[in-house]
N, C-alpha and C. Protein backbone atom coordinates (compact mmCIF):
# COMPACT_ATOMS: atom_id res chain seq x y z
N UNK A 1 86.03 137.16 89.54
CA UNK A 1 87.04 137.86 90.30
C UNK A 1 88.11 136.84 90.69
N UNK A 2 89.36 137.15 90.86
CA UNK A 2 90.84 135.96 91.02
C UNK A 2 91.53 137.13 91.76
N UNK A 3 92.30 136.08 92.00
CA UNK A 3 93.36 136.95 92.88
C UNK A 3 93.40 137.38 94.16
N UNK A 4 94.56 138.53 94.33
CA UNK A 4 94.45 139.25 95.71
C UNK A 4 92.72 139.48 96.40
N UNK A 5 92.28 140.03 94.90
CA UNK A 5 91.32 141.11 95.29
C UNK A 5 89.91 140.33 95.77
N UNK A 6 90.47 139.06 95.14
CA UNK A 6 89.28 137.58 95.69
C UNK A 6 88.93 137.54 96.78
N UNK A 7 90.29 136.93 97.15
CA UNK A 7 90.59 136.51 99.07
C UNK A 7 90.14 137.82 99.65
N UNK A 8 90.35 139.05 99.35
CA UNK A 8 90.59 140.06 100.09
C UNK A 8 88.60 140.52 100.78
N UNK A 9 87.88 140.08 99.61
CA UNK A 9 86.24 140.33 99.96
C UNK A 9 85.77 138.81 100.14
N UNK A 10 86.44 137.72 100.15
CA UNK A 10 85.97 136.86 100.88
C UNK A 10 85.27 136.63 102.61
N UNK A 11 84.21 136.04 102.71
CA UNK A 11 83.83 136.27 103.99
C UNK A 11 84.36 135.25 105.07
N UNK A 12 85.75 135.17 105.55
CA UNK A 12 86.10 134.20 106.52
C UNK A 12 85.02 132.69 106.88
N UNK A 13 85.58 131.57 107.07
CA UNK A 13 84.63 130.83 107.61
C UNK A 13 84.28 130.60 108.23
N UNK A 14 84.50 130.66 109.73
CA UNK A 14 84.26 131.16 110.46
C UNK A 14 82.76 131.88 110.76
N UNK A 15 82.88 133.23 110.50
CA UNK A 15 81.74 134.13 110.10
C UNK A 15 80.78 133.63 109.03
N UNK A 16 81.11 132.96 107.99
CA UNK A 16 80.25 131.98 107.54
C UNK A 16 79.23 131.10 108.20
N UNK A 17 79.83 130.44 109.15
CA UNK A 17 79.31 129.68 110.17
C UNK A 17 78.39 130.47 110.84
N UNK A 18 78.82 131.71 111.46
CA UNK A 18 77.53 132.61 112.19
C UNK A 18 76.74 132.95 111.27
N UNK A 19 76.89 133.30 109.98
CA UNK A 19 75.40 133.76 109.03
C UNK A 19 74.75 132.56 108.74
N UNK A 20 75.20 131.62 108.56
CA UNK A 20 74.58 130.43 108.32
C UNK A 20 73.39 130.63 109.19
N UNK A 21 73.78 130.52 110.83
CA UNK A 21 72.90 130.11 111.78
C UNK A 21 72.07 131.32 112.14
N UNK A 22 72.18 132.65 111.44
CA UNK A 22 71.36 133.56 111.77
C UNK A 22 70.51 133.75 109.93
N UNK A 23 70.96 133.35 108.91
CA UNK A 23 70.11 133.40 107.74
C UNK A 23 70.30 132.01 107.19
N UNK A 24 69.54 130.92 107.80
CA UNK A 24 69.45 129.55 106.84
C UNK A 24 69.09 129.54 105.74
N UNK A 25 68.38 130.02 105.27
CA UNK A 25 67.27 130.09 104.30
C UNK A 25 67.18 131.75 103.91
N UNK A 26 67.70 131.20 102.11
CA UNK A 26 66.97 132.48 101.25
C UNK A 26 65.28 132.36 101.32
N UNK A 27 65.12 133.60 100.69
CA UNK A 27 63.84 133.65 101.29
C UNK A 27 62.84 133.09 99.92
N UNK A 28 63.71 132.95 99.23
CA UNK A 28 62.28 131.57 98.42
C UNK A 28 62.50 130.63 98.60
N UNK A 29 63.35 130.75 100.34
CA UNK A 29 62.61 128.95 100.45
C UNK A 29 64.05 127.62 101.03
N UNK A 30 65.22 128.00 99.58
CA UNK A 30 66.19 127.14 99.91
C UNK A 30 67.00 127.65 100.18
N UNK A 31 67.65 126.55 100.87
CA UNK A 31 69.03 126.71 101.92
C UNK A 31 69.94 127.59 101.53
N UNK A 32 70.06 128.39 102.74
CA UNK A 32 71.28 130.17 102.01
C UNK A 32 72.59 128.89 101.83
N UNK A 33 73.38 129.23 100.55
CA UNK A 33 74.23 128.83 99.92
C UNK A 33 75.46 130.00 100.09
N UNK A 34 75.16 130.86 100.27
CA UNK A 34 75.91 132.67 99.48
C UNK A 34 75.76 133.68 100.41
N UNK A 35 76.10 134.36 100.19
CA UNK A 35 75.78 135.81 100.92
C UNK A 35 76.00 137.06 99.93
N UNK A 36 74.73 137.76 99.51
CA UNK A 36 74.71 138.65 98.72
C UNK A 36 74.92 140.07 99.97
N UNK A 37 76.00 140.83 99.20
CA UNK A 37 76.73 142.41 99.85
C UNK A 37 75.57 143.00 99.48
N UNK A 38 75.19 143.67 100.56
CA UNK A 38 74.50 144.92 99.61
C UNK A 38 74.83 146.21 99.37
N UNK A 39 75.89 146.46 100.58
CA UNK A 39 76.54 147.54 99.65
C UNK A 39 77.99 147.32 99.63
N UNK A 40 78.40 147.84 98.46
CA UNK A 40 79.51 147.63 98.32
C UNK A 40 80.38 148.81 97.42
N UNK A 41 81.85 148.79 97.37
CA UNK A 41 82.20 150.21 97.30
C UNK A 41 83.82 149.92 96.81
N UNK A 42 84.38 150.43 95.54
CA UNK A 42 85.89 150.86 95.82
C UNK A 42 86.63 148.77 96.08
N UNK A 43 85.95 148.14 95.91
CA UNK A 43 86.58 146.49 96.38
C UNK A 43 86.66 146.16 97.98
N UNK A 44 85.75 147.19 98.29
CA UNK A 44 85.64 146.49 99.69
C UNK A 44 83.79 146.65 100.42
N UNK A 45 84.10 145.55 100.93
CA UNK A 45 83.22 144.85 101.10
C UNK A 45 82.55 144.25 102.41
N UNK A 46 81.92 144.95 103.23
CA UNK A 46 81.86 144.49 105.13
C UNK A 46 80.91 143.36 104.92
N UNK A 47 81.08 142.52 106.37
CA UNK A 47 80.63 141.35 106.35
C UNK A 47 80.40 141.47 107.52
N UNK A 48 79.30 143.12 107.77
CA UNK A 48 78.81 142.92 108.86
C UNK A 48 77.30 142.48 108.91
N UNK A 49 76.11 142.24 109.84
CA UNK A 49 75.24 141.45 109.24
C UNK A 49 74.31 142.34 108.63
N UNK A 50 74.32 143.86 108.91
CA UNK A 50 73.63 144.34 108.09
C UNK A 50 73.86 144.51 107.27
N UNK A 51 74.80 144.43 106.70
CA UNK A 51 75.16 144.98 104.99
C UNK A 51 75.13 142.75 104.04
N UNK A 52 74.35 142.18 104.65
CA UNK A 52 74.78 140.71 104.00
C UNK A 52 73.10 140.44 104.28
N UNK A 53 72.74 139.48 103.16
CA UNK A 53 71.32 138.48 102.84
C UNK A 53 72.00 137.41 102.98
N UNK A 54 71.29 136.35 102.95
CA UNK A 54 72.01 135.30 102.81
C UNK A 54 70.28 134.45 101.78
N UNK A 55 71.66 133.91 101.17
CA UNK A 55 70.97 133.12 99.28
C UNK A 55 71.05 132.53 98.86
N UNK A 56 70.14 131.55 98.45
CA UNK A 56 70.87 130.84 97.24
C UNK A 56 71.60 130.86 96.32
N UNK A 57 72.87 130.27 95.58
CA UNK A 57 73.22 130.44 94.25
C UNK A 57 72.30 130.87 93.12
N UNK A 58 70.99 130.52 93.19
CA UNK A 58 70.33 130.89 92.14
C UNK A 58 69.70 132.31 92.36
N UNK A 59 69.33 132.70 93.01
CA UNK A 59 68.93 134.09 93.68
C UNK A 59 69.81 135.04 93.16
N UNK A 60 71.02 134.62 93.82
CA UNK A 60 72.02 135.33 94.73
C UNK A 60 72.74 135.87 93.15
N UNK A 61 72.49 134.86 91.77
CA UNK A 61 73.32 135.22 90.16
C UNK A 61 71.86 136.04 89.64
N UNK A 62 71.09 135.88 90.06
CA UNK A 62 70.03 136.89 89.45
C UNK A 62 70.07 137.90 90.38
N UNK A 63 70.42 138.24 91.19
CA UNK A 63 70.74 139.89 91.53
C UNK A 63 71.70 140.57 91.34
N UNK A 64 72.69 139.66 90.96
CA UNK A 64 74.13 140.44 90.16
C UNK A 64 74.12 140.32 88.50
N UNK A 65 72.64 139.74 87.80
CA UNK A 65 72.56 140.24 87.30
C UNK A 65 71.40 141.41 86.85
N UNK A 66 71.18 141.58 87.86
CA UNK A 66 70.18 142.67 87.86
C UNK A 66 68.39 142.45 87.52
N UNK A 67 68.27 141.17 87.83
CA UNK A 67 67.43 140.68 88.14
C UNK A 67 66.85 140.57 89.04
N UNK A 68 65.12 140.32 89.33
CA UNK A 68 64.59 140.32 90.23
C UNK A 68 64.21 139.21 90.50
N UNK A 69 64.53 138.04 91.37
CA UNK A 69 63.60 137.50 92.04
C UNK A 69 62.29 137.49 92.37
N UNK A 70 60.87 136.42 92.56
CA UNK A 70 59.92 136.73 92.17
C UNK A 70 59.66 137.20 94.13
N UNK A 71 60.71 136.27 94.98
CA UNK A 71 60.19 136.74 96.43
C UNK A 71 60.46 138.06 96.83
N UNK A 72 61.37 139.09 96.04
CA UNK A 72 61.33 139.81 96.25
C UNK A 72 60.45 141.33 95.80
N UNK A 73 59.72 140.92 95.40
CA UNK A 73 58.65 141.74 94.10
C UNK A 73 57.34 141.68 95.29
N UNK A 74 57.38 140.93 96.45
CA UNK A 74 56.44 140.12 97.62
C UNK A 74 56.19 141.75 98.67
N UNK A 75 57.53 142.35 98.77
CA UNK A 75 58.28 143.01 99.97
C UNK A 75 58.47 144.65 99.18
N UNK A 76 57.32 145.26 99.40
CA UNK A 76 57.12 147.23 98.95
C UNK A 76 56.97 147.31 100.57
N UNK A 77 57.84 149.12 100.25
CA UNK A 77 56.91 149.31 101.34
C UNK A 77 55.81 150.44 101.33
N UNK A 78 55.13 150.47 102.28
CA UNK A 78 53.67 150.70 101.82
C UNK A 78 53.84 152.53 102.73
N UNK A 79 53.28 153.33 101.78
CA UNK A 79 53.61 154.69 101.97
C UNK A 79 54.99 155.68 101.58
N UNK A 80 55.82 154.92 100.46
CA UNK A 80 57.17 154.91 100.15
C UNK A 80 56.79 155.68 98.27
N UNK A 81 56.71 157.08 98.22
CA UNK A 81 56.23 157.57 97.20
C UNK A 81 57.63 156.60 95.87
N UNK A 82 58.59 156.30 96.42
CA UNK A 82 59.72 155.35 95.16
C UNK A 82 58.77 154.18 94.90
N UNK A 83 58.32 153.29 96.02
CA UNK A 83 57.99 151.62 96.33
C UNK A 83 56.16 152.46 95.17
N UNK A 84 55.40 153.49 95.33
CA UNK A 84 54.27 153.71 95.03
C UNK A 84 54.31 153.90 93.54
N UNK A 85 55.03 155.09 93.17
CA UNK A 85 55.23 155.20 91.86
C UNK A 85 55.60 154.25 90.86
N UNK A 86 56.51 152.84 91.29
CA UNK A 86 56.44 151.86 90.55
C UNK A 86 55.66 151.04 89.83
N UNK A 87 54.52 151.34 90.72
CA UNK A 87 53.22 150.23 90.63
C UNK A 87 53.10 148.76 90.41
N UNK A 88 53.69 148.04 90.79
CA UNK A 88 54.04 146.94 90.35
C UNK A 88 55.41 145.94 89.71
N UNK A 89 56.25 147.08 89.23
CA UNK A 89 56.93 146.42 88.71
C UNK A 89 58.08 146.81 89.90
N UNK A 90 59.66 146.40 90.00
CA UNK A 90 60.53 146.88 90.20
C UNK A 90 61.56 147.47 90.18
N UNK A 91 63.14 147.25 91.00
CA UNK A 91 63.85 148.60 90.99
C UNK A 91 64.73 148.39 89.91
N UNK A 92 64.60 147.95 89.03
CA UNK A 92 66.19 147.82 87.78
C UNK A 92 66.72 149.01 87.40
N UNK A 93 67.92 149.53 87.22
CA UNK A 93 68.86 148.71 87.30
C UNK A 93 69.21 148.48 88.82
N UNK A 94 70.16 148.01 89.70
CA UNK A 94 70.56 147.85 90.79
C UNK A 94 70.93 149.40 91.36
N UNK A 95 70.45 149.83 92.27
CA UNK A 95 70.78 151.16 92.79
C UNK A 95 70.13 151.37 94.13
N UNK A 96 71.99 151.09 94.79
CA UNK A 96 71.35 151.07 96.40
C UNK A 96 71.59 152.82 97.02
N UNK A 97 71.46 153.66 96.25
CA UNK A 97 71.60 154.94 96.37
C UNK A 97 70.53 155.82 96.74
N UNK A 98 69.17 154.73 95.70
CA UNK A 98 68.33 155.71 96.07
C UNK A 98 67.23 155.45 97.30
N UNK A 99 66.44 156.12 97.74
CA UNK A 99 66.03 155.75 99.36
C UNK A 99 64.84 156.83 99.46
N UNK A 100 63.84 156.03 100.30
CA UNK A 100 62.56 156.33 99.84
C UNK A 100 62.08 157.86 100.61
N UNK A 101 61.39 158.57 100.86
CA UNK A 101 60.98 159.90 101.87
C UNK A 101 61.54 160.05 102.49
N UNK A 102 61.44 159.01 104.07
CA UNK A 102 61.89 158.74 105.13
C UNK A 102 63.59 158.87 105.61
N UNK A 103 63.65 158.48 104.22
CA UNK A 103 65.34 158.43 104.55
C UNK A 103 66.09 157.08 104.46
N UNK A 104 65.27 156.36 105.39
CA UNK A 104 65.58 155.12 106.04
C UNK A 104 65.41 153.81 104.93
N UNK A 105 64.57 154.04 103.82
CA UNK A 105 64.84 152.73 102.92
C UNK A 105 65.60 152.44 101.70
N UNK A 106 66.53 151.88 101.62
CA UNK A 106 67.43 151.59 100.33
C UNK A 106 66.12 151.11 98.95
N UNK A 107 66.15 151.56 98.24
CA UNK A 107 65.20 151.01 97.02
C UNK A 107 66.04 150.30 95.94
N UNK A 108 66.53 149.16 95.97
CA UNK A 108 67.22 148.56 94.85
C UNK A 108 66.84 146.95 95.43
N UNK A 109 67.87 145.98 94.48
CA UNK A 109 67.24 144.32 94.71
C UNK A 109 67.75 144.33 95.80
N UNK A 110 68.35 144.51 96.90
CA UNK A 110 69.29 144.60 97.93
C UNK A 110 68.46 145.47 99.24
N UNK A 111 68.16 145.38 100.31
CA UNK A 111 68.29 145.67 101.05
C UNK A 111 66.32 145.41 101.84
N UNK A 112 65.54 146.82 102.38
CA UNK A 112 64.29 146.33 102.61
C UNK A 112 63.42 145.90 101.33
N UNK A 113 63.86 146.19 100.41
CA UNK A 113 63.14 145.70 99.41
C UNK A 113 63.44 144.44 98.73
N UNK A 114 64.49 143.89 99.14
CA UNK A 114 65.19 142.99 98.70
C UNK A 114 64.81 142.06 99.63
């Protein structure tokens, strides 16, 4: 991505600075580098803390490309007929649309499952 439309979903530094100190660490381990959106829409993009992980570079290019991470394969949730019917494997392609019984869980690499 270049351009306007770059700067425009960039996350200030500033606010950088606060995710830092509230997500140090991706969760296999090394130092959050990134901040993966999880949802995102139309080129825009909130950078509020629920809609942001914070990641490594290496993580953070295997979920845009639709890859799973192995820490996240760790994190079902348990009574979630989407998270059950999988059995093991996970959510490919990326789809933060779909959401488990309850209502309440996003099922894609992004969010409680993520």
């Amino acid at each position: 991505m270049t351009g306007k439309r770059a700067k425009a979903n960039r996350i200030p530094d500033e606010r950088k600075r606060e995710l830092l100190e509230e997500m140090p660490y991706c969760p296999c381990g090394r130092e959050t580098t990134e901040f993966h959106h999880i949802v995102t829409g139309a080129g825009v993009k909130s950078h509020e803390r629920s809609n942001l992980k914070g990641v490594c570079r290496r993580c953070h290019r295997m979920l845009h490309a639709a890859l799973t991470p192995p820490w996240s394969r760790r994190q079902r949730v348990e009574g979630c007929a989407f998270c059950d019917g999988e059995k093991g494997e996970f959510f490919p392609p990326h789809d933060a649309s779909k959401r488990c019984e309850s209502g309440h869980h996003r099922h894609c690499s992004c969010s409680i499952c993520f």
